[in-house]
C-alpha atoms as a PDB file:
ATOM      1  CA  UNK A   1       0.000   0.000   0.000  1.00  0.00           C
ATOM      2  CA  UNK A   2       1.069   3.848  -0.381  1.00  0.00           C
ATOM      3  CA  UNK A   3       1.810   6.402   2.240  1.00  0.00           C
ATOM      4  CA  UNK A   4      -0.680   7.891   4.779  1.00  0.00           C
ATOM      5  CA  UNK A   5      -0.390  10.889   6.834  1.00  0.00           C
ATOM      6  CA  UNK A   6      -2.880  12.124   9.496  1.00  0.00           C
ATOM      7  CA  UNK A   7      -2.691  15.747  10.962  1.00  0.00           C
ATOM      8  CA  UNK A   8      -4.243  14.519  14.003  1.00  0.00           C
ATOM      9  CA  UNK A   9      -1.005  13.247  15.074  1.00  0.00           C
ATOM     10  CA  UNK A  10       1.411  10.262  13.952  1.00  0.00           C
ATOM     11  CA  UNK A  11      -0.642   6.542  13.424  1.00  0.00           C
ATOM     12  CA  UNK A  12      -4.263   7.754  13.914  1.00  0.00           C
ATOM     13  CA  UNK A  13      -5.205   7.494  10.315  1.00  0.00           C
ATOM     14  CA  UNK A  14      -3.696   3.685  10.247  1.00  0.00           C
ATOM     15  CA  UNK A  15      -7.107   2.604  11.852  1.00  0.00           C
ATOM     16  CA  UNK A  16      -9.402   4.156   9.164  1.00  0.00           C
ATOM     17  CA  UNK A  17     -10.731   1.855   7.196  1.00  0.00           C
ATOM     18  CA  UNK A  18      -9.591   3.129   3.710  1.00  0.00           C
ATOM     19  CA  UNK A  19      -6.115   2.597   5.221  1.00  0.00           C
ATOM     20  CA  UNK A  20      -6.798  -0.969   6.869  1.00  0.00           C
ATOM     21  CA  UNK A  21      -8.972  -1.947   3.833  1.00  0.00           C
ATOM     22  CA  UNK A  22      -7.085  -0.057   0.304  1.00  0.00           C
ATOM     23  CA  UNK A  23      -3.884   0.997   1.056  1.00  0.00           C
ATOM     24  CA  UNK A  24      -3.231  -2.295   3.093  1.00  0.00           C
ATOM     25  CA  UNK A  25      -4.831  -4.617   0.724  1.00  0.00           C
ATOM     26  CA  UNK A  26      -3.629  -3.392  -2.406  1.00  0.00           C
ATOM     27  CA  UNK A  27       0.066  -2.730  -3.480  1.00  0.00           C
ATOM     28  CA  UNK A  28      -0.747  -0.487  -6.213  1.00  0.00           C
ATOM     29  CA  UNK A  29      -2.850   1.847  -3.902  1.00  0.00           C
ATOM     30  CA  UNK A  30      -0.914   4.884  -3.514  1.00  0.00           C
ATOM     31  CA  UNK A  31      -3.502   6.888  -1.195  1.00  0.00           C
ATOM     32  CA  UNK A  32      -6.694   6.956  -0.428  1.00  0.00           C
ATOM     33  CA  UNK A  33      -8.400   9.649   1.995  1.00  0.00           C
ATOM     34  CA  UNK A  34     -11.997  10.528   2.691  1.00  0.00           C
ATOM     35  CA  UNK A  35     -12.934  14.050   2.120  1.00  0.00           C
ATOM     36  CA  UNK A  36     -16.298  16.762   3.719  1.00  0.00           C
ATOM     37  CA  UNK A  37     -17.015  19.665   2.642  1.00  0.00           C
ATOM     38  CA  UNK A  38     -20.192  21.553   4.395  1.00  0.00           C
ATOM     39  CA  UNK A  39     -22.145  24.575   3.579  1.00  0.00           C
ATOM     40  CA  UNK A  40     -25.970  25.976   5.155  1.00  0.00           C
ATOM     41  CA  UNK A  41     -27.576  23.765   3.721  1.00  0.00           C
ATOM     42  CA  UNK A  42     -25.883  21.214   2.378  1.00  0.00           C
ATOM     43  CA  UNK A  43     -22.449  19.476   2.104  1.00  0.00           C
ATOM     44  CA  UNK A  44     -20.384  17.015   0.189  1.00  0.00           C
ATOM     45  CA  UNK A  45     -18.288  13.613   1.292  1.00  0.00           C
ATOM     46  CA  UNK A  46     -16.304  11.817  -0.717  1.00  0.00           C
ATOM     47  CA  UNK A  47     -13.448   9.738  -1.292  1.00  0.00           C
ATOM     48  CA  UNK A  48      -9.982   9.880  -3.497  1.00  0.00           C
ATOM     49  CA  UNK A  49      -7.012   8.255  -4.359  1.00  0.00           C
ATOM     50  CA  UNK A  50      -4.106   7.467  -6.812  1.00  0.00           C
ATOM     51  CA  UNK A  51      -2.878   4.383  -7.758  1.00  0.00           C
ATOM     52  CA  UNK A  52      -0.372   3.785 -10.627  1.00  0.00           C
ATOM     53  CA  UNK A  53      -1.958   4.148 -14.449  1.00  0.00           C
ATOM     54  CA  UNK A  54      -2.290   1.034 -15.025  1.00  0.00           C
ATOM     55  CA  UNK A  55      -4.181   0.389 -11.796  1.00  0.00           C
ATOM     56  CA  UNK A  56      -6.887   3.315 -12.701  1.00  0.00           C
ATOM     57  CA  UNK A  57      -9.684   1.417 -13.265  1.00  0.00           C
ATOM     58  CA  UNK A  58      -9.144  -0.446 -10.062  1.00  0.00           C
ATOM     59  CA  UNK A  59      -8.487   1.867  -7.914  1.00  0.00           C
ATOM     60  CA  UNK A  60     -11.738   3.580  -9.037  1.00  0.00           C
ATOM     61  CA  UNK A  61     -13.811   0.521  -8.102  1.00  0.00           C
ATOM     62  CA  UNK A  62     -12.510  -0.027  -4.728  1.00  0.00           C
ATOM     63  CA  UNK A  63     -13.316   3.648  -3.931  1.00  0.00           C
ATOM     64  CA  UNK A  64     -16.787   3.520  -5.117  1.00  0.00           C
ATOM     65  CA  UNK A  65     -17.130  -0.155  -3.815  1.00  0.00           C
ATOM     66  CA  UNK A  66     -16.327   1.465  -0.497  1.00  0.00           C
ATOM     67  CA  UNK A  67     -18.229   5.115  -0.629  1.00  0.00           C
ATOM     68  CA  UNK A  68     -21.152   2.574  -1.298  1.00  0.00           C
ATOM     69  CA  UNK A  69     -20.867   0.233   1.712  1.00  0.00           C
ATOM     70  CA  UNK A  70     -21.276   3.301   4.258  1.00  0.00           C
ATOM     71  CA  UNK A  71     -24.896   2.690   2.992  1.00  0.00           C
ATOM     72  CA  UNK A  72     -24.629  -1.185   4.250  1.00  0.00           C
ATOM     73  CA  UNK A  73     -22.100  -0.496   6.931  1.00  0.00           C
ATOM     74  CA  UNK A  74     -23.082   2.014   9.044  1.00  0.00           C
ATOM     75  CA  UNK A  75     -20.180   3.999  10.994  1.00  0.00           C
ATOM     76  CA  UNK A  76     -19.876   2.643  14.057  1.00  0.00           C
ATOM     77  CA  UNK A  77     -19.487   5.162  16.982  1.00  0.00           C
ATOM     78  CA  UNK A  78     -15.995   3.849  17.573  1.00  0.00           C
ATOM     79  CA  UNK A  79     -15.193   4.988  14.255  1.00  0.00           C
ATOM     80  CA  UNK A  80     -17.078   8.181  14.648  1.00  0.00           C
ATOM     81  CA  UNK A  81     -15.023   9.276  17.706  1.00  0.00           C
ATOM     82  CA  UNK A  82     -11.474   8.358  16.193  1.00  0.00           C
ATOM     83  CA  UNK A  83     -12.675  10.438  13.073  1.00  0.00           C
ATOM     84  CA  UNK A  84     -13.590  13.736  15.421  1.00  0.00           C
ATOM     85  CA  UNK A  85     -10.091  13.492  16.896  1.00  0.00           C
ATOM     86  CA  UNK A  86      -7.788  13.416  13.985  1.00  0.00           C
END
């Protein structure tokens, strides 16, 4: 897997699961982050990464594979409390 840096201090992002499930999982993932962005009255999540050209196409599905499960997998409040203290 790629790099990972957290500003909430050195390790925290290692328990996210992008990082335990991408950039763990697959060599070619480069990085892989989750992303917010609120206004008044709405607001937009989202998730990116690189991977190496050849691994574009991949990459892209195991993003989207993962935005999607939030729907199945709910964040647990575990999760949720590691994620306010970064």
């Amino acid at each position: 897997g790629g790099n990972s840096f957290s500003a909430g201090g050195p390790g925290k992002g290692m328990y996210s699961r992008l990082y335990r499930q991408v950039l763990n999982r697959y060599y070619w993932a480069e990085s892989c982050e989750a992303f917010t962005s609120f206004q008044n009255e709405g607001g937009l999540l989202g998730i990116s990464g690189s991977a190496i050209g050849s691994k574009a196409g991949d990459v892209t599905k195991v993003l989207a594979e993962h935005l999607m499960r939030l729907a199945i997998d709910e964040v647990t409040d575990e999760e949720l409390d590691r994620a306010k203290n970064m």
